[in-house]
C-alpha atoms as a PDB file:
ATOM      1  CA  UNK A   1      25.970   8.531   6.685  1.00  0.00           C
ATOM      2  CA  UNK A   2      25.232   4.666   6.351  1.00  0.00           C
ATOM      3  CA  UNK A   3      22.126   2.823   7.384  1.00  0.00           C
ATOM      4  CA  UNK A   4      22.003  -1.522   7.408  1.00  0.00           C
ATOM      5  CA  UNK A   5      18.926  -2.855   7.543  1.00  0.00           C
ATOM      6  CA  UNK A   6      17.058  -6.023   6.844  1.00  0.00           C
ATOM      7  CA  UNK A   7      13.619  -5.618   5.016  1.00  0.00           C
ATOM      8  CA  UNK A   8      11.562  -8.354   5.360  1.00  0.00           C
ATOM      9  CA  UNK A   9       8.654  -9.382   3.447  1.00  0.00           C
ATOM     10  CA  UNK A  10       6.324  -7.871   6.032  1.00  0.00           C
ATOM     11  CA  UNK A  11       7.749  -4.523   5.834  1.00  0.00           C
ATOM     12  CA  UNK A  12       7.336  -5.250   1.813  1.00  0.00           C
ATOM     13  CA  UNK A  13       3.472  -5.770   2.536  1.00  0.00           C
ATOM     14  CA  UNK A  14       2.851  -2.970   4.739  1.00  0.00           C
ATOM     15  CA  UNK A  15       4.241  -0.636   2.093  1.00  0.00           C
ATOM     16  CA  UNK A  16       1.974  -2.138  -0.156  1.00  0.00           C
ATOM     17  CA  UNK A  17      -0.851  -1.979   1.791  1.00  0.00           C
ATOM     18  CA  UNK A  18       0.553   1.773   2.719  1.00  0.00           C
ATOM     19  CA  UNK A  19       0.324   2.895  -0.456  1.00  0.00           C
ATOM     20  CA  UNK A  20      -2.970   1.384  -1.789  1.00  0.00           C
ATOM     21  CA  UNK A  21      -4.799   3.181   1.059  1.00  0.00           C
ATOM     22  CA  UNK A  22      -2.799   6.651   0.008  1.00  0.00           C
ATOM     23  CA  UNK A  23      -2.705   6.582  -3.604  1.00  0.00           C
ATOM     24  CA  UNK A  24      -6.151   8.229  -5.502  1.00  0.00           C
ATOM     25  CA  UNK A  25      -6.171   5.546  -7.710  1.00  0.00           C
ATOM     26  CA  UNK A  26      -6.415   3.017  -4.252  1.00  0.00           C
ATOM     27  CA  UNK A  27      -9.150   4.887  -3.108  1.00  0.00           C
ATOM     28  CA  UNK A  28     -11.004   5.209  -6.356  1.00  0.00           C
ATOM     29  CA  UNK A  29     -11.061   1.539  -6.846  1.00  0.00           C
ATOM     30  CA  UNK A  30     -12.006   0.659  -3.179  1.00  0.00           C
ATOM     31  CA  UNK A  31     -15.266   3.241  -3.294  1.00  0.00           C
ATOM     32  CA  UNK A  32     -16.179   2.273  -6.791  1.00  0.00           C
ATOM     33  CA  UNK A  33     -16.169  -1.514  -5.328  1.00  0.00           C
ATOM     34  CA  UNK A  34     -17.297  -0.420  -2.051  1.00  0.00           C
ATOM     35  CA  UNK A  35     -20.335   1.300  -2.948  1.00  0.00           C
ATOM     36  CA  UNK A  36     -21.136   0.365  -6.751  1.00  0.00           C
ATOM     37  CA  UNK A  37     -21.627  -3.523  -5.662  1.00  0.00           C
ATOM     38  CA  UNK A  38     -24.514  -2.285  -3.556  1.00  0.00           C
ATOM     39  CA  UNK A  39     -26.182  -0.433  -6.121  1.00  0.00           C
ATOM     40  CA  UNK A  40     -26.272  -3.330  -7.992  1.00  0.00           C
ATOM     41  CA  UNK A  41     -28.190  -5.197  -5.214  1.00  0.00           C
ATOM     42  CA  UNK A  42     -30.900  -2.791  -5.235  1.00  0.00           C
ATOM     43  CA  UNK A  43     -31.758  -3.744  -9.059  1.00  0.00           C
ATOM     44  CA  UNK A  44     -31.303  -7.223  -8.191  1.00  0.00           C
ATOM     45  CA  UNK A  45     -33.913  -7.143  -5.565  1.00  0.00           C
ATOM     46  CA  UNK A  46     -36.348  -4.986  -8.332  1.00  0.00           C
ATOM     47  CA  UNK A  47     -35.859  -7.320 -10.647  1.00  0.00           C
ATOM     48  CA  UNK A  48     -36.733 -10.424  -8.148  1.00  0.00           C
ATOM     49  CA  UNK A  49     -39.497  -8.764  -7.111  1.00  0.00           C
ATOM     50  CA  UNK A  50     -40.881  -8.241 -10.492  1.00  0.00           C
ATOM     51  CA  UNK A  51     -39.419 -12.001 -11.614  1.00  0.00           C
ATOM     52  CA  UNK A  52     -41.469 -13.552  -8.289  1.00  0.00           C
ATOM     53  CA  UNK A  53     -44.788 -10.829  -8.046  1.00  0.00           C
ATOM     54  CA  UNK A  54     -43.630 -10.133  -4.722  1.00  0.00           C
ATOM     55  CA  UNK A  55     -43.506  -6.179  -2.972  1.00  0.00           C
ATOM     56  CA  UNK A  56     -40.708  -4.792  -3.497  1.00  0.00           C
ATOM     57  CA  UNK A  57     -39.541  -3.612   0.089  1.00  0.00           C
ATOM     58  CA  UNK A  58     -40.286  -7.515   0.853  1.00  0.00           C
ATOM     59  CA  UNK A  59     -37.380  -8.226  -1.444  1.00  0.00           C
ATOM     60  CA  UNK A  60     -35.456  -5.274  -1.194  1.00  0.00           C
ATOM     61  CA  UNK A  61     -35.011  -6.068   2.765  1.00  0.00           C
ATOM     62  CA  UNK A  62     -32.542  -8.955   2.419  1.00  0.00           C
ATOM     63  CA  UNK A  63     -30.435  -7.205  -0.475  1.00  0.00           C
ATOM     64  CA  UNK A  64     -29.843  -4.354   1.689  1.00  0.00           C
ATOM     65  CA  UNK A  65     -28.942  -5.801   4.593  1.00  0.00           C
ATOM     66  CA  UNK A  66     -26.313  -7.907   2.575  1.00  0.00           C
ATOM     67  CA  UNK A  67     -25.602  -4.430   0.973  1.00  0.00           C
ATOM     68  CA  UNK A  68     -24.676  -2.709   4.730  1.00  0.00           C
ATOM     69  CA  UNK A  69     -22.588  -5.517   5.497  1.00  0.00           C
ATOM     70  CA  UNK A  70     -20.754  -5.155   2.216  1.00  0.00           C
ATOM     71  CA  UNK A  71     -20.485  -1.806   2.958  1.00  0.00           C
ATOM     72  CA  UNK A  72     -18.872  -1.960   6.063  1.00  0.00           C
ATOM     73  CA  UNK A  73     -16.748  -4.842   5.842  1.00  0.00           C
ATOM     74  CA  UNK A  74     -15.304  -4.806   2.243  1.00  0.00           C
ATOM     75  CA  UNK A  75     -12.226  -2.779   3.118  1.00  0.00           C
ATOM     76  CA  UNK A  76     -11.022  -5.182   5.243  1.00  0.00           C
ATOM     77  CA  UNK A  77     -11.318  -7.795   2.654  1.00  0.00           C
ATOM     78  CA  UNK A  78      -9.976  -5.289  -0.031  1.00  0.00           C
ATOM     79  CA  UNK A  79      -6.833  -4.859   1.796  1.00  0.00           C
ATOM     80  CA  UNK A  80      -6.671  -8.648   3.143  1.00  0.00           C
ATOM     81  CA  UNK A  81      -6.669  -9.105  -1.220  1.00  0.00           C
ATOM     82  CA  UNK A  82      -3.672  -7.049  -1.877  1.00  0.00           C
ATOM     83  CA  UNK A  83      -1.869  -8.931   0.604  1.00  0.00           C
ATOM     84  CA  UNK A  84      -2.360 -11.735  -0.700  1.00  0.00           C
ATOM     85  CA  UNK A  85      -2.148 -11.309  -4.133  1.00  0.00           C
ATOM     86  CA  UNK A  86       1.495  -9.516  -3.092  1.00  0.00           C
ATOM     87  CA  UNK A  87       2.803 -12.674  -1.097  1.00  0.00           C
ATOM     88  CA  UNK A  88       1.848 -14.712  -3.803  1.00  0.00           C
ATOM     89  CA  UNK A  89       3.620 -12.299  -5.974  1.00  0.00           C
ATOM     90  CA  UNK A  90       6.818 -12.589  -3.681  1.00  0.00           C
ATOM     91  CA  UNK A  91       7.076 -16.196  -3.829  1.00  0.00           C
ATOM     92  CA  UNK A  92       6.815 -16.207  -7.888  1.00  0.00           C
ATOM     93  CA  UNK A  93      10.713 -15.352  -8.297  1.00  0.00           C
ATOM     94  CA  UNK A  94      13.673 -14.719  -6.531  1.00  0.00           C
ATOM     95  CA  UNK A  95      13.705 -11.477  -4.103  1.00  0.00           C
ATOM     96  CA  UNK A  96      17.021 -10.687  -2.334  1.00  0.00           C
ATOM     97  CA  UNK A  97      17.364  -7.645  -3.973  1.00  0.00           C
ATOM     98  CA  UNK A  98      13.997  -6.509  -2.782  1.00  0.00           C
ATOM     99  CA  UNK A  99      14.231  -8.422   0.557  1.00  0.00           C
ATOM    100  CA  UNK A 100      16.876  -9.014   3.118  1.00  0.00           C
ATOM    101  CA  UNK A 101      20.257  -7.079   4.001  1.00  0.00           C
ATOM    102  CA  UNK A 102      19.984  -3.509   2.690  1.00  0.00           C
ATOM    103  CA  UNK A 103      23.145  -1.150   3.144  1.00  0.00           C
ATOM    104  CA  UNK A 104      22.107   2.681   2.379  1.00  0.00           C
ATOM    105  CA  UNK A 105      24.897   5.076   2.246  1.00  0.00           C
ATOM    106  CA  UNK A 106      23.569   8.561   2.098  1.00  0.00           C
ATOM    107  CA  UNK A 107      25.343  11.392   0.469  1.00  0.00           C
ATOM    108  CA  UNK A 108      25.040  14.572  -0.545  1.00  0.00           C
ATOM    109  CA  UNK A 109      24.621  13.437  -4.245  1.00  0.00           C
ATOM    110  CA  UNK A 110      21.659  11.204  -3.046  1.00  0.00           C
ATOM    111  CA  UNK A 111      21.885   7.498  -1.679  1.00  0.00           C
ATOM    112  CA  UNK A 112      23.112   4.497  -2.473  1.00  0.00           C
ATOM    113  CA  UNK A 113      21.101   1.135  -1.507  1.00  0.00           C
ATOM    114  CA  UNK A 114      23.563  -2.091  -1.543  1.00  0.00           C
ATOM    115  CA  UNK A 115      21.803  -5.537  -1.702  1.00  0.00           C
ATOM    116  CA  UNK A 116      23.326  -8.744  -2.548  1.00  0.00           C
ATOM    117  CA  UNK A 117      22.052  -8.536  -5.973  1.00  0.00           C
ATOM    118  CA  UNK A 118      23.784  -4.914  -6.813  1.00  0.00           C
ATOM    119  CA  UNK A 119      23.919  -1.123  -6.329  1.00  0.00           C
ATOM    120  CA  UNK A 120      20.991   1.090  -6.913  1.00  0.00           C
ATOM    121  CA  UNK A 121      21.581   4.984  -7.108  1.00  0.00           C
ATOM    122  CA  UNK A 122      18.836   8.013  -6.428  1.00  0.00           C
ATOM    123  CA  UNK A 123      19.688  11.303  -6.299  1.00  0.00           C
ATOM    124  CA  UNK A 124      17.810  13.619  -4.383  1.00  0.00           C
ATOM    125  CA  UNK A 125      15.812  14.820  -7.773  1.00  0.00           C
ATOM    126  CA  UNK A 126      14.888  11.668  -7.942  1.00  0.00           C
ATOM    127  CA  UNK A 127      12.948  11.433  -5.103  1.00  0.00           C
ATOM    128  CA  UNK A 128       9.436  12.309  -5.831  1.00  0.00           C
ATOM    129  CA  UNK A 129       8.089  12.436  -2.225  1.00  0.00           C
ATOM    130  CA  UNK A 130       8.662  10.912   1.196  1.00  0.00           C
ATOM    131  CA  UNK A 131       5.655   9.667   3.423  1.00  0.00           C
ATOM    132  CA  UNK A 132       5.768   7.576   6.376  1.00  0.00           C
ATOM    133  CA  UNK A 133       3.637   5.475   8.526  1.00  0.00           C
ATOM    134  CA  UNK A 134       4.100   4.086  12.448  1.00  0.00           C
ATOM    135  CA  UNK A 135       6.547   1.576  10.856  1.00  0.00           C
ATOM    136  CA  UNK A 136       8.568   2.459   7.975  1.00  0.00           C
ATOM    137  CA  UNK A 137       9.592   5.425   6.122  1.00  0.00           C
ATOM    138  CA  UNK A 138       9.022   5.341   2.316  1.00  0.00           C
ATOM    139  CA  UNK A 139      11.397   7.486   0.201  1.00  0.00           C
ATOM    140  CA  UNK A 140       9.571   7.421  -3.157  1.00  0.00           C
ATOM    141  CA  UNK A 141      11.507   6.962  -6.766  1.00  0.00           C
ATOM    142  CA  UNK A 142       8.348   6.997  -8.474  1.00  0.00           C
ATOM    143  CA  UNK A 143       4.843   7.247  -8.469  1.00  0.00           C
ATOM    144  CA  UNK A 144       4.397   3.413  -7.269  1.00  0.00           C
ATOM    145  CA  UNK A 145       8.046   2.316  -5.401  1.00  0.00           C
ATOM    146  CA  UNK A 146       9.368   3.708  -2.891  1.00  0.00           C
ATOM    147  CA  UNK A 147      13.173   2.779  -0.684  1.00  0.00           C
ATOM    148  CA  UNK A 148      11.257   1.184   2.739  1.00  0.00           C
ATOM    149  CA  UNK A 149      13.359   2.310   5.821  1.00  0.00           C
ATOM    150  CA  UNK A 150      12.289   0.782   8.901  1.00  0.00           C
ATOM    151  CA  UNK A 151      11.668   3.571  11.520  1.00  0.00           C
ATOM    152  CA  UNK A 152      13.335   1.009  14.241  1.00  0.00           C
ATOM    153  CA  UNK A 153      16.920   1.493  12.375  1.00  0.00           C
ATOM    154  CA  UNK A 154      16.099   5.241  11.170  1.00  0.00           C
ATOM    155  CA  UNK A 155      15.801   6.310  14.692  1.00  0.00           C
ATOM    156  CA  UNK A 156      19.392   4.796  15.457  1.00  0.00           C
ATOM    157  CA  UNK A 157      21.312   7.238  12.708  1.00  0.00           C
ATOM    158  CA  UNK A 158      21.600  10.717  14.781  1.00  0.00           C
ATOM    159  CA  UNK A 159      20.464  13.357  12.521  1.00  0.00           C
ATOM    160  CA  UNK A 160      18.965  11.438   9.751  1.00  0.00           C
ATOM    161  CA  UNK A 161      15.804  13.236   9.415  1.00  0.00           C
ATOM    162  CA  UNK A 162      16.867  16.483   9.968  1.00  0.00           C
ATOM    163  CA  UNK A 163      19.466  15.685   7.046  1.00  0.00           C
ATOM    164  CA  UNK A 164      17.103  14.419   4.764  1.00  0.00           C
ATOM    165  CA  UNK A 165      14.612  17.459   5.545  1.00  0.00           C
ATOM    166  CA  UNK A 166      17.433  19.990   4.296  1.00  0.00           C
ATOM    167  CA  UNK A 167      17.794  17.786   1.312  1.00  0.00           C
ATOM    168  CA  UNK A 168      14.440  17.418   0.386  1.00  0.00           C
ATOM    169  CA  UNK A 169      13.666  20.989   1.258  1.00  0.00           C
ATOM    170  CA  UNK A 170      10.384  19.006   3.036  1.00  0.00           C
END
């Protein structure tokens, strides 16, 4: 069975993105910045309130305000970060073996993925789990990368899935 694809640096973000919001450690640093930041508002607005000899619910009322908006809106920035800090990442080297013309060539060994810079092999033990989203499906080497297979060509290659569920034993 042989798949030919083009990944493109969006797919590469989305996985990214994909992962950060499915991973513990992801979600661990998001709360811990989510709701830790607020925390230290409150002791901000004691200290002011000692600092100015004002009440404390007169100074506490702006802090948490700005603390509810942090609240609700920092995972959008939190994700919006990774993104960037990825693209930037991208453009640092050269990417054609991450990005651009894949060629996977599936076997009953494992795969093979074909890019312009070389060969990479997995065998199915070294697949560590398989997880997808609306886009892409992620075939996981390790506990951070993952082979990103656009659902688009997946859904082209009759009996694909069902082939890689027998392998897997998912």
């Amino acid at each position: 069975m042989e798949l030919t694809y083009t990944l493109t640096e969006e797919d590469y973000l989305r996985f990214n993105v994909f992962h950060i919001k499915n991973s513990a450690t992801g979600k661990k640093a998001l709360n811990i910045q989510r709701y830790v930041t607020p925390v230290f508002f409150v002791v901000i607005a004691y200290v002011f309130s000692i600092i100015l000899h004002k009440p404390f619910l007169e100074v506490f009322l702006p802090f948490f305000i700005v603390g509810a908006l942090w609240v609700l809106f920092y995972p959008k920035y939190f994700y919006n970060h990774i993104t960037r800090t990825v693209k930037k990442a991208l453009r640092e080297g050269n990417n054609e073996g991450l990005l651009g013309q894949h060629r996977l060539t599936i076997d009953d060994e494992g795969f093979v993925d074909e890019t312009a810079n070389g060969l990479t092999r997995l065998a199915w033990a070294g697949v560590v789990e398989v997880k997808e989203d609306e886009h892409s499906l992620y075939i996981y080497n390790s506990a951070v990368s993952a082979y990103i297979l656009p659902k688009q060509e997946i859904d082209k290659l009759e009996g694909f899935r069902k082939y890689l569920n027998v392998k897997l034993k998912i």
